[in-house]
PDB file of N, CA and C in Angstrom:
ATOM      1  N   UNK A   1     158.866 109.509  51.171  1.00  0.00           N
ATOM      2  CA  UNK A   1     158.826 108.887  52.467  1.00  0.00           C
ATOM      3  C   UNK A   1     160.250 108.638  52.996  1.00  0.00           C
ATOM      4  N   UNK A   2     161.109 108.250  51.951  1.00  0.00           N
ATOM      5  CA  UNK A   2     162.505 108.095  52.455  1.00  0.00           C
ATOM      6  C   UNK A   2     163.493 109.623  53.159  1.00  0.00           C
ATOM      7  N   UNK A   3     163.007 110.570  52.362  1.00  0.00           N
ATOM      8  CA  UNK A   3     163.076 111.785  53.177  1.00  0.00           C
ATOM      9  C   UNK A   3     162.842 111.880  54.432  1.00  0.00           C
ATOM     10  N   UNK A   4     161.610 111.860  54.491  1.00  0.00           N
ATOM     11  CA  UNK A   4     160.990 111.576  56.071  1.00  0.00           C
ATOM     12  C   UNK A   4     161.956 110.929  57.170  1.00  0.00           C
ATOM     13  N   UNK A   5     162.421 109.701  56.503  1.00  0.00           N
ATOM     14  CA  UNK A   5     162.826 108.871  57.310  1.00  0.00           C
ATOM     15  C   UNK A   5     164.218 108.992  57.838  1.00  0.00           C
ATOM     16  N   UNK A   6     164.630 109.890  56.543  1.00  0.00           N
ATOM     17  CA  UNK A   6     166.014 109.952  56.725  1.00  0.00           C
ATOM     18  C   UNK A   6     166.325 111.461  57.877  1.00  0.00           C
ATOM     19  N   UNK A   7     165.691 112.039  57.806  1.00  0.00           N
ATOM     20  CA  UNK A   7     165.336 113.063  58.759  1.00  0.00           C
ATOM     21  C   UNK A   7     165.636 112.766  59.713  1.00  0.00           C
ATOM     22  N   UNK A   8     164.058 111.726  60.139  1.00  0.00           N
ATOM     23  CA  UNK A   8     164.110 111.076  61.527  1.00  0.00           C
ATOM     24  C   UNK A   8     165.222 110.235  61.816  1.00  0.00           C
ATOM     25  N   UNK A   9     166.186 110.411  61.212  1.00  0.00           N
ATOM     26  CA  UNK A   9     166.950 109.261  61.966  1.00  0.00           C
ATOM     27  C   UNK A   9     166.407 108.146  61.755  1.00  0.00           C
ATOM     28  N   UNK A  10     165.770 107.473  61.272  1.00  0.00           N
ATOM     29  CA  UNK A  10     164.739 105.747  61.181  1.00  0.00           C
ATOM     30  C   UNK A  10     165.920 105.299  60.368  1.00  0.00           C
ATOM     31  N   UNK A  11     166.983 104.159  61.050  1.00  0.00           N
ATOM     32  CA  UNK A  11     167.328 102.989  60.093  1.00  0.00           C
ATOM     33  C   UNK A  11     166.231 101.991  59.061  1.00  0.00           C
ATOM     34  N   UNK A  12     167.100 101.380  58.482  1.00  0.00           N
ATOM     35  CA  UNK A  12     166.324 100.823  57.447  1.00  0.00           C
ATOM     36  C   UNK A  12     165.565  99.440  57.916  1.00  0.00           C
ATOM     37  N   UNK A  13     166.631  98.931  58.826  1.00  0.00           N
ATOM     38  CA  UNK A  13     166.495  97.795  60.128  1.00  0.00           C
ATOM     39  C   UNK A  13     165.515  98.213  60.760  1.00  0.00           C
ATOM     40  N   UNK A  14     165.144  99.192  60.781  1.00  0.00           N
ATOM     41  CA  UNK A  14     163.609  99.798  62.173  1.00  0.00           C
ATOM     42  C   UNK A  14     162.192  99.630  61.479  1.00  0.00           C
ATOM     43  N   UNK A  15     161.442  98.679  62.072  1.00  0.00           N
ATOM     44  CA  UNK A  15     160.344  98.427  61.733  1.00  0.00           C
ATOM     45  C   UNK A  15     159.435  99.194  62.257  1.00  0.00           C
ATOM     46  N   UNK A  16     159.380 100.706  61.515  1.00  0.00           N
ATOM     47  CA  UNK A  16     158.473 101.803  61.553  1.00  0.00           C
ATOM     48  C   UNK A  16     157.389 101.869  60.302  1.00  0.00           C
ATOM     49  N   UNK A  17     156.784 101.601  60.581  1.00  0.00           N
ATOM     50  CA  UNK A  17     155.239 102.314  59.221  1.00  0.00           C
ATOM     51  C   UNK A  17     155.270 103.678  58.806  1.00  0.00           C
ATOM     52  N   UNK A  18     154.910 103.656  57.825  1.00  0.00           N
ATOM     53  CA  UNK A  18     154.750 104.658  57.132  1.00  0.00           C
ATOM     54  C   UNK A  18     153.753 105.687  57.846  1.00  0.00           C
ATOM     55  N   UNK A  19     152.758 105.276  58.213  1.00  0.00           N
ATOM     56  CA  UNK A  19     151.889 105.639  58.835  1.00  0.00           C
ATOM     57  C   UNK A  19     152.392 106.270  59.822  1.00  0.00           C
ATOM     58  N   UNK A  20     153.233 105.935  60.999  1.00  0.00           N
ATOM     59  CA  UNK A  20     153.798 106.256  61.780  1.00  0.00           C
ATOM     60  C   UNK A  20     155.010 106.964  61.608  1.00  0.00           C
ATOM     61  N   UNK A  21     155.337 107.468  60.694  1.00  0.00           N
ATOM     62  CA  UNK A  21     156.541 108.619  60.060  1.00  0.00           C
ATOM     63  C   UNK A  21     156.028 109.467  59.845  1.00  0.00           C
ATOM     64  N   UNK A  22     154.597 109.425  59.095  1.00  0.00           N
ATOM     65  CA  UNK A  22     153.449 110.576  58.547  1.00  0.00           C
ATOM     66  C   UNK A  22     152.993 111.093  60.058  1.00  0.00           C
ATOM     67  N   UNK A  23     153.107 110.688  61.120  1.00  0.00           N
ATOM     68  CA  UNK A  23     152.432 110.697  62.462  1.00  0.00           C
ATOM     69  C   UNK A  23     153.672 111.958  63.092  1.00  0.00           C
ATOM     70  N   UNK A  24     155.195 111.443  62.690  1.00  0.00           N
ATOM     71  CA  UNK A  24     156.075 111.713  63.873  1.00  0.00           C
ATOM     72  C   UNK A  24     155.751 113.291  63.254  1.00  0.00           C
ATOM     73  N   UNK A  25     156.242 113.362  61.565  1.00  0.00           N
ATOM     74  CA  UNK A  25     156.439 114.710  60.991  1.00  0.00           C
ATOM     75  C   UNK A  25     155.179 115.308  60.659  1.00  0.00           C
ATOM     76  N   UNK A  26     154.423 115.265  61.467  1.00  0.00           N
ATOM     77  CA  UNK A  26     153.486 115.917  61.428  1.00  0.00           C
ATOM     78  C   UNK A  26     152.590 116.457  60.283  1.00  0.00           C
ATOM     79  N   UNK A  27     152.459 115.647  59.143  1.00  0.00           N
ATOM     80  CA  UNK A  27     152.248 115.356  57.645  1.00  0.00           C
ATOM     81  C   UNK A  27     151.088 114.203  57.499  1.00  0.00           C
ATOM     82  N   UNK A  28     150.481 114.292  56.390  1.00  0.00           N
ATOM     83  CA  UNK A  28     149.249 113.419  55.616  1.00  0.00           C
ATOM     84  C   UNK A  28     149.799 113.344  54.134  1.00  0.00           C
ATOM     85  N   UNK A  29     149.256 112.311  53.740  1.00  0.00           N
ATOM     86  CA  UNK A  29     149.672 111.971  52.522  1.00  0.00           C
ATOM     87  C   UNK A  29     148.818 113.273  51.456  1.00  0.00           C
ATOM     88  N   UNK A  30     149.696 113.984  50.706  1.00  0.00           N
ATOM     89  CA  UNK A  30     149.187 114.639  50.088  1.00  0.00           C
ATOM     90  C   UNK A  30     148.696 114.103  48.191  1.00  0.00           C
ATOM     91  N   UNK A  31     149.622 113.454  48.036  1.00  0.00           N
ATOM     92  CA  UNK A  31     149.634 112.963  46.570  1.00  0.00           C
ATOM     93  C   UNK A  31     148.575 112.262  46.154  1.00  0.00           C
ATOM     94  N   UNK A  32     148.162 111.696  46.979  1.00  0.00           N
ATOM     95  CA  UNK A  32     146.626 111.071  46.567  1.00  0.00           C
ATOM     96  C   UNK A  32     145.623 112.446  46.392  1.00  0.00           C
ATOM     97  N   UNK A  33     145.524 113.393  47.435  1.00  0.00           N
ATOM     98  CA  UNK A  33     144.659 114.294  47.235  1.00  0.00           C
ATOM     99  C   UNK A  33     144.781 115.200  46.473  1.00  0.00           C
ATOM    100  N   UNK A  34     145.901 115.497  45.709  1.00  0.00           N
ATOM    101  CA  UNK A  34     145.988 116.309  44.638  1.00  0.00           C
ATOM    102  C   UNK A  34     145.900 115.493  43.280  1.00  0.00           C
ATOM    103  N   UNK A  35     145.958 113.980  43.305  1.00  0.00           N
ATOM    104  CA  UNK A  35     145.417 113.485  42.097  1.00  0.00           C
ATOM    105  C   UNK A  35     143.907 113.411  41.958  1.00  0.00           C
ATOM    106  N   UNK A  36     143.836 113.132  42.818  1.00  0.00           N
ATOM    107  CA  UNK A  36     141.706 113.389  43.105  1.00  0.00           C
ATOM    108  C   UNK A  36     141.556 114.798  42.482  1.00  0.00           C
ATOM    109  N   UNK A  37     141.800 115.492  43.148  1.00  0.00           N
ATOM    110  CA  UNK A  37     141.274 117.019  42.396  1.00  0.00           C
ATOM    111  C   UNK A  37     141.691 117.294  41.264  1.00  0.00           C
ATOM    112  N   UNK A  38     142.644 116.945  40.910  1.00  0.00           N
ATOM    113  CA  UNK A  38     143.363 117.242  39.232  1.00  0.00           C
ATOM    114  C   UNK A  38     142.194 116.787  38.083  1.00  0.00           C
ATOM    115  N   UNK A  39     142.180 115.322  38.966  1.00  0.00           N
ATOM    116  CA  UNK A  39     140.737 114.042  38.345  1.00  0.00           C
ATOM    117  C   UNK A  39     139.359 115.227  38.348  1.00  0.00           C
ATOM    118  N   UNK A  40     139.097 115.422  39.152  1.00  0.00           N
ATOM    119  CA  UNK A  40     137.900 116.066  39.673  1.00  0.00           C
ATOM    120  C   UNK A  40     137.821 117.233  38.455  1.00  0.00           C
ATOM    121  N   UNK A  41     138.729 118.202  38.302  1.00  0.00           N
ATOM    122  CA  UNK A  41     139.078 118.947  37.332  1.00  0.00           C
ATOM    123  C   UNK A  41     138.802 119.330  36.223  1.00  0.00           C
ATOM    124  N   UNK A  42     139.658 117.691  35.921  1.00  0.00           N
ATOM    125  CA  UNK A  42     139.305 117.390  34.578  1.00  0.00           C
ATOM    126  C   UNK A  42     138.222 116.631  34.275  1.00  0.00           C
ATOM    127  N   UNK A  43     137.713 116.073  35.036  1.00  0.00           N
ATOM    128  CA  UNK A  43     136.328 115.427  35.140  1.00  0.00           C
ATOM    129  C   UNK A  43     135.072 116.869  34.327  1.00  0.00           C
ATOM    130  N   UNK A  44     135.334 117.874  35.326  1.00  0.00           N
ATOM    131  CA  UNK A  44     134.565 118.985  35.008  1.00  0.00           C
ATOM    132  C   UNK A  44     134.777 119.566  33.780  1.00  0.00           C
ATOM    133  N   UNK A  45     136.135 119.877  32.848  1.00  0.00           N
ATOM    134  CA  UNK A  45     136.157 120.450  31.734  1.00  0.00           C
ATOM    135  C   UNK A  45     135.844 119.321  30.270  1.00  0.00           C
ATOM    136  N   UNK A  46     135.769 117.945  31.080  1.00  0.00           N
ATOM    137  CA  UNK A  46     135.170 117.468  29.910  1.00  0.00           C
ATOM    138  C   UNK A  46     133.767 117.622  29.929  1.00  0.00           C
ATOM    139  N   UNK A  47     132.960 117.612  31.135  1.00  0.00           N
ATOM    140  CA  UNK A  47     131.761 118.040  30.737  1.00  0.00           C
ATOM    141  C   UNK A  47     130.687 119.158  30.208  1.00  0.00           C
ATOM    142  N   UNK A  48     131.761 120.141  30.615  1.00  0.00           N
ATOM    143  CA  UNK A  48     131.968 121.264  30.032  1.00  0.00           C
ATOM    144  C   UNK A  48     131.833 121.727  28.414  1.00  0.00           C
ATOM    145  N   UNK A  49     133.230 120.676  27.712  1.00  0.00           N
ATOM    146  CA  UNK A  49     133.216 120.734  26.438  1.00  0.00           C
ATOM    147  C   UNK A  49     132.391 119.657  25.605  1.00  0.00           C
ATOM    148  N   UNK A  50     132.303 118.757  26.369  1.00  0.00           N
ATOM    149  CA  UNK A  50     130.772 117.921  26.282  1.00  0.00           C
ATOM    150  C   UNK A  50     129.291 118.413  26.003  1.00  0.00           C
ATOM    151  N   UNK A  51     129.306 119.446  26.763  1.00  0.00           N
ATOM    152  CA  UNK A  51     128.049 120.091  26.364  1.00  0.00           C
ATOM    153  C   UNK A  51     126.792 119.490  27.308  1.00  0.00           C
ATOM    154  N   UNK A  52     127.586 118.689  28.518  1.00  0.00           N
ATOM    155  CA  UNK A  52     126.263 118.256  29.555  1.00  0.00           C
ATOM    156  C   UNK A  52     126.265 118.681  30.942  1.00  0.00           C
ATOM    157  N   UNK A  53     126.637 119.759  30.800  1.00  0.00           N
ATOM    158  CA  UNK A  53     126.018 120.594  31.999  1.00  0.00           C
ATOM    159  C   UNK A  53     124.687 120.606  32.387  1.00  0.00           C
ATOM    160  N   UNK A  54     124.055 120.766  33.641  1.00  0.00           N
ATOM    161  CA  UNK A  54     122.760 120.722  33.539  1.00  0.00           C
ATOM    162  C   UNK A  54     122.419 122.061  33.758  1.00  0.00           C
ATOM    163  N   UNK A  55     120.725 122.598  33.972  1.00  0.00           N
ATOM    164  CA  UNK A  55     120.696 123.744  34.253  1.00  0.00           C
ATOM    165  C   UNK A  55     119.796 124.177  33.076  1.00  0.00           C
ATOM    166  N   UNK A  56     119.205 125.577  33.510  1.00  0.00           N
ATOM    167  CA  UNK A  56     118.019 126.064  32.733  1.00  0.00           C
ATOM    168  C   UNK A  56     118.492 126.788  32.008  1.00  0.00           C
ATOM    169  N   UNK A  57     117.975 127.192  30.480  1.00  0.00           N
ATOM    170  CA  UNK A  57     118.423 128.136  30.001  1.00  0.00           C
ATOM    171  C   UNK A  57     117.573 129.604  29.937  1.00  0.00           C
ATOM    172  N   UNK A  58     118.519 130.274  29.144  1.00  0.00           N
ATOM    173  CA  UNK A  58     117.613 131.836  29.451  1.00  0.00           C
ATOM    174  C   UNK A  58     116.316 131.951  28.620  1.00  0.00           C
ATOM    175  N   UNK A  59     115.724 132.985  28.629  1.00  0.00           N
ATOM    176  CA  UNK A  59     114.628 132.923  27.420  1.00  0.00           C
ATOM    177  C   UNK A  59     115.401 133.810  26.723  1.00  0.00           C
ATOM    178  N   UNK A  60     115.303 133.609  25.122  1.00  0.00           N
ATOM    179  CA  UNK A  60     115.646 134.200  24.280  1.00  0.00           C
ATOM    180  C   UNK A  60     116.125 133.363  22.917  1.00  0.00           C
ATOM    181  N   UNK A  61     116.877 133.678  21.947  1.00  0.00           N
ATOM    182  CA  UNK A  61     117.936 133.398  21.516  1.00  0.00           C
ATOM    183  C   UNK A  61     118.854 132.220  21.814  1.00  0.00           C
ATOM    184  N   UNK A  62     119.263 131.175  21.675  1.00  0.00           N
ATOM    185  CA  UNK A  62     120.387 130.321  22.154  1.00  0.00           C
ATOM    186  C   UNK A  62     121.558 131.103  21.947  1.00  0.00           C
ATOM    187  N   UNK A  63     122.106 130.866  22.613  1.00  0.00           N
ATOM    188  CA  UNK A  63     124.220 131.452  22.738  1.00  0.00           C
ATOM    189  C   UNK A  63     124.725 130.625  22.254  1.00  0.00           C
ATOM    190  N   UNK A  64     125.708 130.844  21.593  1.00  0.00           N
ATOM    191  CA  UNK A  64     126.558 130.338  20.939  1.00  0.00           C
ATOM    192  C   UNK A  64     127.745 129.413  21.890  1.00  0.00           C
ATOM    193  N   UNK A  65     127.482 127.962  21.681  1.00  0.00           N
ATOM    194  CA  UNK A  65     128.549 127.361  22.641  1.00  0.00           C
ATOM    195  C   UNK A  65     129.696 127.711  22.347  1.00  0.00           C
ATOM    196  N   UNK A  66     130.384 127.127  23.444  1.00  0.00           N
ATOM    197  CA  UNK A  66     132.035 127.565  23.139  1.00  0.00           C
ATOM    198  C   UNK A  66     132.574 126.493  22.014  1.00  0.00           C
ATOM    199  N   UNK A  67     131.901 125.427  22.277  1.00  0.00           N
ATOM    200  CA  UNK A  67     132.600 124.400  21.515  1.00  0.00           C
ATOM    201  C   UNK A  67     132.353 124.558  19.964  1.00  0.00           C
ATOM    202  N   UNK A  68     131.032 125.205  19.800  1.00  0.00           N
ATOM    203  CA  UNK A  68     130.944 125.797  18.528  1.00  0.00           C
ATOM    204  C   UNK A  68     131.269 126.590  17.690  1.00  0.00           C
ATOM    205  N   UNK A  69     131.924 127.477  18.698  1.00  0.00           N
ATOM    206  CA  UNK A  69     132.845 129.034  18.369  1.00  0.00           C
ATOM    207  C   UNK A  69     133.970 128.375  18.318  1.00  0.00           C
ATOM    208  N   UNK A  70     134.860 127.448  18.605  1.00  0.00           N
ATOM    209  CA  UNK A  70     136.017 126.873  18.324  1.00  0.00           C
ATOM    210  C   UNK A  70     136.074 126.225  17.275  1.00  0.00           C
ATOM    211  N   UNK A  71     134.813 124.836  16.689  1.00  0.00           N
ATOM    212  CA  UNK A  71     134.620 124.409  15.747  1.00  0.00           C
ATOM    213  C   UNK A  71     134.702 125.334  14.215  1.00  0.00           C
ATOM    214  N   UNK A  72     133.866 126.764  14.517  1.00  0.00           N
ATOM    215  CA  UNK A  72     133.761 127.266  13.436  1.00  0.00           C
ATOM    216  C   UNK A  72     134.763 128.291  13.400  1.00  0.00           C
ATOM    217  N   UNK A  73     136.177 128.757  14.579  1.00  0.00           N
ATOM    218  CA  UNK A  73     137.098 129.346  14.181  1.00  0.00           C
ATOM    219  C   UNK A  73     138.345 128.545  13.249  1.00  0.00           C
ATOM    220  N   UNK A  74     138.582 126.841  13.631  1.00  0.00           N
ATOM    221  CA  UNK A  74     138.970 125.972  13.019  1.00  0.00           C
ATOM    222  C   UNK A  74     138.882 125.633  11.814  1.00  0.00           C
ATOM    223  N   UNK A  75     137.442 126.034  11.774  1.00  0.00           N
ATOM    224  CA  UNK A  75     136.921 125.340  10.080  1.00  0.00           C
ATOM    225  C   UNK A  75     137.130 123.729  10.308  1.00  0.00           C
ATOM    226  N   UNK A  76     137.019 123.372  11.292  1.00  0.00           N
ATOM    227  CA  UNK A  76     136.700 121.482  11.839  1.00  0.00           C
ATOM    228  C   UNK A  76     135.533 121.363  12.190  1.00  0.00           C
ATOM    229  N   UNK A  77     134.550 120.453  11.052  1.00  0.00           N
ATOM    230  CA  UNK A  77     133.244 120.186  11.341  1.00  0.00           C
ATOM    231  C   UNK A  77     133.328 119.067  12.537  1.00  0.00           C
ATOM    232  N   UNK A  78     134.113 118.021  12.261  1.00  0.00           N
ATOM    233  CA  UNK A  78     133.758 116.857  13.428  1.00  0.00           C
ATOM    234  C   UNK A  78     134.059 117.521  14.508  1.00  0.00           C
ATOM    235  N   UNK A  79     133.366 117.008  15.533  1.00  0.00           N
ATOM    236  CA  UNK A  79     133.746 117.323  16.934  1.00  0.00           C
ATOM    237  C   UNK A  79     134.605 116.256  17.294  1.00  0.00           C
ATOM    238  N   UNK A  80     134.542 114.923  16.730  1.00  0.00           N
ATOM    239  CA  UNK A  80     135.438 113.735  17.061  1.00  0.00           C
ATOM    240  C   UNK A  80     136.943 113.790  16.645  1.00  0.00           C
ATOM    241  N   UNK A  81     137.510 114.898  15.526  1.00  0.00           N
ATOM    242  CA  UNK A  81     138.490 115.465  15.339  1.00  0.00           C
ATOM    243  C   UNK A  81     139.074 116.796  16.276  1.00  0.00           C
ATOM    244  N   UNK A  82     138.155 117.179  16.409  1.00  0.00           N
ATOM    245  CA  UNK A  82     138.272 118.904  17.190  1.00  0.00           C
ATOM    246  C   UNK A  82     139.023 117.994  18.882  1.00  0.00           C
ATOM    247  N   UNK A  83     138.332 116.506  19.437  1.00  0.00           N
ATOM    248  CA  UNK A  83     138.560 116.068  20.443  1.00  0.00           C
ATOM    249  C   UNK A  83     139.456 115.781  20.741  1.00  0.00           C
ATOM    250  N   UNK A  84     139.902 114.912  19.054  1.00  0.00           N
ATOM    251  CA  UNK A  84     141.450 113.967  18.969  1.00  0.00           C
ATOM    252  C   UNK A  84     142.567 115.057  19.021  1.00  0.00           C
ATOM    253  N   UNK A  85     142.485 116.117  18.603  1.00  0.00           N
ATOM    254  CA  UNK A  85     143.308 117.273  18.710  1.00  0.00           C
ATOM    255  C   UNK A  85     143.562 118.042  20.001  1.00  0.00           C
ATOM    256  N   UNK A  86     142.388 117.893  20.600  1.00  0.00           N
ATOM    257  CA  UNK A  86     142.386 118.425  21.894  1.00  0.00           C
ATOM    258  C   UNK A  86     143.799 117.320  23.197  1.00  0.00           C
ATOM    259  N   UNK A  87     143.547 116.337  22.379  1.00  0.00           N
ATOM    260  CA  UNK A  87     143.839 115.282  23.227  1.00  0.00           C
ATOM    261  C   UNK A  87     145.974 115.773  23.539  1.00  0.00           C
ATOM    262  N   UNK A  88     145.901 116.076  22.002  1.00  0.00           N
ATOM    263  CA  UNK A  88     147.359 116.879  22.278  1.00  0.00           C
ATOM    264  C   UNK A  88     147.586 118.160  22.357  1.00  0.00           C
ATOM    265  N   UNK A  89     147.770 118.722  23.429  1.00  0.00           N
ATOM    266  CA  UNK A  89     147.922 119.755  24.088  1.00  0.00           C
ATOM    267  C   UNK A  89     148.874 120.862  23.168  1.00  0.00           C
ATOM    268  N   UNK A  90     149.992 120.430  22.689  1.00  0.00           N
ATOM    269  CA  UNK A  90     150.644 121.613  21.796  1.00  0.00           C
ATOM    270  C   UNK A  90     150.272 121.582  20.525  1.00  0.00           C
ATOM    271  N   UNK A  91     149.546 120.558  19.916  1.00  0.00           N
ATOM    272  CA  UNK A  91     149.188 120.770  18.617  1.00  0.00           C
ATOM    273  C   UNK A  91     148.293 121.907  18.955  1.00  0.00           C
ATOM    274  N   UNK A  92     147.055 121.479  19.949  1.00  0.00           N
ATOM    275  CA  UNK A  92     145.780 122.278  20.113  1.00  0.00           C
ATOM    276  C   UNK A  92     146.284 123.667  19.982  1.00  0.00           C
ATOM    277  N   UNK A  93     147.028 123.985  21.093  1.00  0.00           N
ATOM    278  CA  UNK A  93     147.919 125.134  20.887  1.00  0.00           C
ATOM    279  C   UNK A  93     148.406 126.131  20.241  1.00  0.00           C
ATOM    280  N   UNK A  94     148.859 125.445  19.348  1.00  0.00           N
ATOM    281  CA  UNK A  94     149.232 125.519  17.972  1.00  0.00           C
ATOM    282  C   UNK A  94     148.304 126.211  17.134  1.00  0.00           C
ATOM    283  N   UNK A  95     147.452 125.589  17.142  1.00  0.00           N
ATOM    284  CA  UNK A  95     146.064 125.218  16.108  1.00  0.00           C
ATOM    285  C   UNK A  95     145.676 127.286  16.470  1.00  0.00           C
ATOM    286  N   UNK A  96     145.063 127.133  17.668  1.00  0.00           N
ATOM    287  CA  UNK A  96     144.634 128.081  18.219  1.00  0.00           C
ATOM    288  C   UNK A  96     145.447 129.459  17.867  1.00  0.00           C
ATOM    289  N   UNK A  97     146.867 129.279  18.394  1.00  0.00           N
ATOM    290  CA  UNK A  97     147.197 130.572  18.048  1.00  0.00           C
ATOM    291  C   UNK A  97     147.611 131.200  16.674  1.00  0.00           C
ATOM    292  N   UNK A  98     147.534 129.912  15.968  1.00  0.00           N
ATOM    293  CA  UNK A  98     147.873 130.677  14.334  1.00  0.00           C
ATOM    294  C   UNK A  98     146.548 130.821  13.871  1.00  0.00           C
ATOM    295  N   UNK A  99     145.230 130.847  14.395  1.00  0.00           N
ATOM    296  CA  UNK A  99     143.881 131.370  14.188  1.00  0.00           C
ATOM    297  C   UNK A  99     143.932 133.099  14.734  1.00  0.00           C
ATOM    298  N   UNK A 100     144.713 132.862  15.600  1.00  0.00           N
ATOM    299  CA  UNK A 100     144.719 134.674  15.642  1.00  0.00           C
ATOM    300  C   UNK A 100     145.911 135.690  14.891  1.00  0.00           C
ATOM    301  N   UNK A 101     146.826 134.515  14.309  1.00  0.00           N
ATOM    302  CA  UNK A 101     148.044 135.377  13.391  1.00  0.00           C
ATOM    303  C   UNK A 101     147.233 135.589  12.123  1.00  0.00           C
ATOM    304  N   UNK A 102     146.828 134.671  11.353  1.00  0.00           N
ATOM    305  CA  UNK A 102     146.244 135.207   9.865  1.00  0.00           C
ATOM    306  C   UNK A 102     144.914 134.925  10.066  1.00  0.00           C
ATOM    307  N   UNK A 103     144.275 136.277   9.872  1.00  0.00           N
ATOM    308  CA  UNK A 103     143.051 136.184   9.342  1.00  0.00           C
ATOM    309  C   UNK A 103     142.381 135.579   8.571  1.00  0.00           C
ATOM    310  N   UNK A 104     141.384 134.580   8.857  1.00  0.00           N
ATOM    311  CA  UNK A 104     140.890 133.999   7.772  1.00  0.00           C
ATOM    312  C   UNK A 104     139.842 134.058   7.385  1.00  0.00           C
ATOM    313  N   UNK A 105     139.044 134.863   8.921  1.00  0.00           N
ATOM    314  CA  UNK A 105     137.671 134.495   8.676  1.00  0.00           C
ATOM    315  C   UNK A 105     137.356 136.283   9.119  1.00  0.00           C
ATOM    316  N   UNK A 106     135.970 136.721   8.832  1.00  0.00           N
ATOM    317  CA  UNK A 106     135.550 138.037   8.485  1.00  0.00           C
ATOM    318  C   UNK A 106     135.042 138.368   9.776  1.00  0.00           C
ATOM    319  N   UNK A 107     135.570 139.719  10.369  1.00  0.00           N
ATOM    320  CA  UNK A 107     134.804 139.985  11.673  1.00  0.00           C
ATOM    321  C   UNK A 107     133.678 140.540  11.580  1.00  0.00           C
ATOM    322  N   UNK A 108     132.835 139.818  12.294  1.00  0.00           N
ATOM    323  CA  UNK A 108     131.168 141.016  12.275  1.00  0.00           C
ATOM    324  C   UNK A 108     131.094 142.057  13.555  1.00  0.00           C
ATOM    325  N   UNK A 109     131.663 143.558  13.560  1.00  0.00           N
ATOM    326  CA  UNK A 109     131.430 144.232  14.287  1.00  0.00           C
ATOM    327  C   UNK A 109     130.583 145.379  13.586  1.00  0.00           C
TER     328      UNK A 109
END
């Protein structure tokens, strides 16, 4: 906002609103609305890895969740561990890509 202001010429002495700087430069507050959607986001990939999506399933066979195909590339039975790990981003990382350097587990093709 001090950008803004300093732009406009607005001393510090000038009893202008914010509101009314967002008005002159022809601007809306964006930072609120990109924390909403970030929220929104991530709102969605926890429910995701949650496993409470709603919705019908196919006839057949069940598919293999994702969260289960991760559990059993890990060799991590808890999901309450698989979470706490998730929670740090470069361990997870980590975790993941040295599952594709050494083989550990047997491919079924």
């Amino acid at each position: 906002m001090w950008c803004y202001r300093r732009m406009l010429r607005i001393s510090w002495t000038q009893k202008v609103s914010n509101v009314r700087v967002l008005q002159r430069v022809a601007r809306s507050r964006e930072l609120l609305r990109i924390i909403k959607k970030r929220n929104e986001r991530y709102q969605l990939l926890q429910l995701i890895m949650m496993g409470k999506v709603e919705g019908k399933r196919r006839v057949g066979r069940r598919k293999k969740s994702w969260l289960r195909n991760i559990r059993e590339w890990t060799n991590i039975v808890s999901v309450e561990t698989l979470f706490c790990l998730a929670q740090h981003r470069e361990k997870f990382a980590e975790l993941m890509a040295n599952q594709w350097r050494c083989p550990k587990r047997e491919e079924k093709f």
